[in-house]
C-alpha atoms as a PDB file:
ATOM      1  CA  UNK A   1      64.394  12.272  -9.802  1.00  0.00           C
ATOM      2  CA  UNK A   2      65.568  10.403 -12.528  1.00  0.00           C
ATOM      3  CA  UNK A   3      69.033   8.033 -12.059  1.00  0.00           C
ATOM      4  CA  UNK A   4      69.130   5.492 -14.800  1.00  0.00           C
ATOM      5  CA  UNK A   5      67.785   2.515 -12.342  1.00  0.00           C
ATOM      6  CA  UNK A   6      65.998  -0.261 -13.566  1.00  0.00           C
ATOM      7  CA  UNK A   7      62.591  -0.252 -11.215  1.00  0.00           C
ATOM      8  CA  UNK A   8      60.513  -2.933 -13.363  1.00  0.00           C
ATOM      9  CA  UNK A   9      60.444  -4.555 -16.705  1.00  0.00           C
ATOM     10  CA  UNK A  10      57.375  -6.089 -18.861  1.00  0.00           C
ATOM     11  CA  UNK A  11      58.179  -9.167 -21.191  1.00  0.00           C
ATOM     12  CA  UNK A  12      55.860  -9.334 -24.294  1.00  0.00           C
ATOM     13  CA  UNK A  13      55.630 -12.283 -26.645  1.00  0.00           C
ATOM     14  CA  UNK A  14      53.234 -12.672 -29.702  1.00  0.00           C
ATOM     15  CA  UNK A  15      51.645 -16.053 -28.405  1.00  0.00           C
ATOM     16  CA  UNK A  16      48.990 -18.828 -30.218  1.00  0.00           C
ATOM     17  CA  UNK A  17      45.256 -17.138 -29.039  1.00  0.00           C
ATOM     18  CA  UNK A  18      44.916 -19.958 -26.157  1.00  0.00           C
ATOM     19  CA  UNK A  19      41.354 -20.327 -27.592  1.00  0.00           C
ATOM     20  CA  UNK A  20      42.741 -21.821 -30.730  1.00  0.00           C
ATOM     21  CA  UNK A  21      43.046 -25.273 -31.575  1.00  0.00           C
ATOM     22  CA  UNK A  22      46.576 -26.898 -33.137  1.00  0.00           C
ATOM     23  CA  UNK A  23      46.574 -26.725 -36.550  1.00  0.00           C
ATOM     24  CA  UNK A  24      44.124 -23.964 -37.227  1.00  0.00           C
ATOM     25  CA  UNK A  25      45.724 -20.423 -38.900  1.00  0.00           C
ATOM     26  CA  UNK A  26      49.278 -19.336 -38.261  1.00  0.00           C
ATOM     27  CA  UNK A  27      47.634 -16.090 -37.907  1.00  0.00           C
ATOM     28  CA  UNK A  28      46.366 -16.645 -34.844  1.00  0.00           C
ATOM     29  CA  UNK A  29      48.783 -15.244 -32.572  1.00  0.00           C
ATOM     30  CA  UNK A  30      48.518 -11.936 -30.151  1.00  0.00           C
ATOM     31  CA  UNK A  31      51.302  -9.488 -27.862  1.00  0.00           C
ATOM     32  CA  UNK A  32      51.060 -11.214 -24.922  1.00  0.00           C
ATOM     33  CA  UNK A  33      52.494  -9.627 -21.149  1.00  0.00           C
ATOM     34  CA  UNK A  34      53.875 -13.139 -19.836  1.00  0.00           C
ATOM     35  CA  UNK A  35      56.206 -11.453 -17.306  1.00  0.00           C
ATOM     36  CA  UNK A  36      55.653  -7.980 -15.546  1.00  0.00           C
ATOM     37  CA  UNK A  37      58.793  -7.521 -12.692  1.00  0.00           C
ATOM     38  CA  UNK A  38      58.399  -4.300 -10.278  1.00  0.00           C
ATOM     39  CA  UNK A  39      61.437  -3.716  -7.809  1.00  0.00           C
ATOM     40  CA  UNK A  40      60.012  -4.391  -4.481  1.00  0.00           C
ATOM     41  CA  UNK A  41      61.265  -0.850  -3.128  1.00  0.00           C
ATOM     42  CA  UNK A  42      58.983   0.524  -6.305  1.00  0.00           C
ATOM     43  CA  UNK A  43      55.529  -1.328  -5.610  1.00  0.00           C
ATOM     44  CA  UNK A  44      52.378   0.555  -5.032  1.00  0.00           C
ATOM     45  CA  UNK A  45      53.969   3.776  -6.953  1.00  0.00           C
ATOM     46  CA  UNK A  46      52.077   3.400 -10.340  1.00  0.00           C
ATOM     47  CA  UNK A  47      54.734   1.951 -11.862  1.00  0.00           C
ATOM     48  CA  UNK A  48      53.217  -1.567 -13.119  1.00  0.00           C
ATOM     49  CA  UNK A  49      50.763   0.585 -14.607  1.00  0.00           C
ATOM     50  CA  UNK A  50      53.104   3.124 -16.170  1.00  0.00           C
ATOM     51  CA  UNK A  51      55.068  -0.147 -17.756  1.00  0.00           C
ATOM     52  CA  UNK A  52      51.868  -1.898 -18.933  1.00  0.00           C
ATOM     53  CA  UNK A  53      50.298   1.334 -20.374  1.00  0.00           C
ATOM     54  CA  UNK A  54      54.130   1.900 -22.191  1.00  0.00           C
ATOM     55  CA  UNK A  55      53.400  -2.159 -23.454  1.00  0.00           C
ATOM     56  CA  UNK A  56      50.074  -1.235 -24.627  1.00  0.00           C
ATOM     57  CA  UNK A  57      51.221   1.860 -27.029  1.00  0.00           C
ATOM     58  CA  UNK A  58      54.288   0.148 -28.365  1.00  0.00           C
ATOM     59  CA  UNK A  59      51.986  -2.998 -29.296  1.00  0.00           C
ATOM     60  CA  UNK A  60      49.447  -0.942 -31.107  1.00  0.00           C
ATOM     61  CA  UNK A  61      52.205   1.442 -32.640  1.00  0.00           C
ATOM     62  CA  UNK A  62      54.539  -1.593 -34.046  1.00  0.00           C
ATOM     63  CA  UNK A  63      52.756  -4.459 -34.091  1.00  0.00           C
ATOM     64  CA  UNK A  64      49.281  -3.010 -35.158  1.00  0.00           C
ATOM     65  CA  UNK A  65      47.504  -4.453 -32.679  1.00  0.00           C
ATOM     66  CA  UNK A  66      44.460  -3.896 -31.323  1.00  0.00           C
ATOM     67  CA  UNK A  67      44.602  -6.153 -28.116  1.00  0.00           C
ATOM     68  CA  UNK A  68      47.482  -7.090 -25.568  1.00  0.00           C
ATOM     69  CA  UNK A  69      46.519 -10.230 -23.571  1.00  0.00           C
ATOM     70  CA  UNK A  70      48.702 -11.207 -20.332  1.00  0.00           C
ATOM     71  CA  UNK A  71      49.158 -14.630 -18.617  1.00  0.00           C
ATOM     72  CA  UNK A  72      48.885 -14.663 -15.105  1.00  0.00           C
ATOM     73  CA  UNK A  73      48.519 -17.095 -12.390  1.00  0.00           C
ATOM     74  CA  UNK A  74      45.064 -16.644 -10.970  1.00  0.00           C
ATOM     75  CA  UNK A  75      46.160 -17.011  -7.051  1.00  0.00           C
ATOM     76  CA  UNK A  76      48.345 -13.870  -7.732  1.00  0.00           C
ATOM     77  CA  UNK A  77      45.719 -11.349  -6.126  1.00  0.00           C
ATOM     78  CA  UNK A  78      47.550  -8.344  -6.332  1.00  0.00           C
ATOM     79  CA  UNK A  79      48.563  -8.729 -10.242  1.00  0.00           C
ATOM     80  CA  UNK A  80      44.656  -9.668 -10.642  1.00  0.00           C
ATOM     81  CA  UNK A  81      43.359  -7.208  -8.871  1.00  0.00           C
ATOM     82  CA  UNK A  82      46.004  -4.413 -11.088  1.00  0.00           C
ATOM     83  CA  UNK A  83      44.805  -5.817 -14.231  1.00  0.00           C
ATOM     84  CA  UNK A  84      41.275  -5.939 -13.901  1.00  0.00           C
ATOM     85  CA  UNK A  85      41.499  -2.322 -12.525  1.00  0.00           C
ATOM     86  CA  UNK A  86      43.660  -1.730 -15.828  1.00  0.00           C
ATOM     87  CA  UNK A  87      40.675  -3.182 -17.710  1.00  0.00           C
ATOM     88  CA  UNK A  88      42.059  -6.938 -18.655  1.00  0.00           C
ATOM     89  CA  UNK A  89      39.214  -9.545 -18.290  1.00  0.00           C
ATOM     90  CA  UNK A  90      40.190 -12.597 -16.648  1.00  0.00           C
END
């Protein structure tokens, strides 16, 4: 049933590769997920994946890219665990 709510949102920035060193290329930057927000009363319904997989295509569609990275704080087990099953490497 659709009603208009807002369940969950993913933020995307195009962020320096964290590999890179100050001062190297300008080029190096990549879509980024640095925030991923699922209504509590939405959790464990797919919906995460639905907005990363959404992330994904838009990136590669409009911003020609390849790759979306994510930041996430490694004692968050149950974002880890979503990503790695989504295929991000940590």
């Amino acid at each position: 049933k659709i009603t208009g709510e807002i369940v969950g949102f993913c933020e995307v920035a195009m962020l320096l590769d964290p590999s890179s060193h100050f001062g190297e290329r300008q080029g190096d930057v990549h879509p980024t997920i640095v925030n991923l927000v699922v209504s509590p009363n939405h959790r464990r319904r797919g919906v995460a994946s639905r907005i990363i997989n959404s992330a994904r295509n838009y990136v590669a569609r409009e911003w020609d890219a390849e790759d979306l990275n994510l930041y996430v704080e490694k004692d968050n087990h149950a974002a880890v665990t979503l990503y790695q099953r989504l295929g991000f490497q940590m």
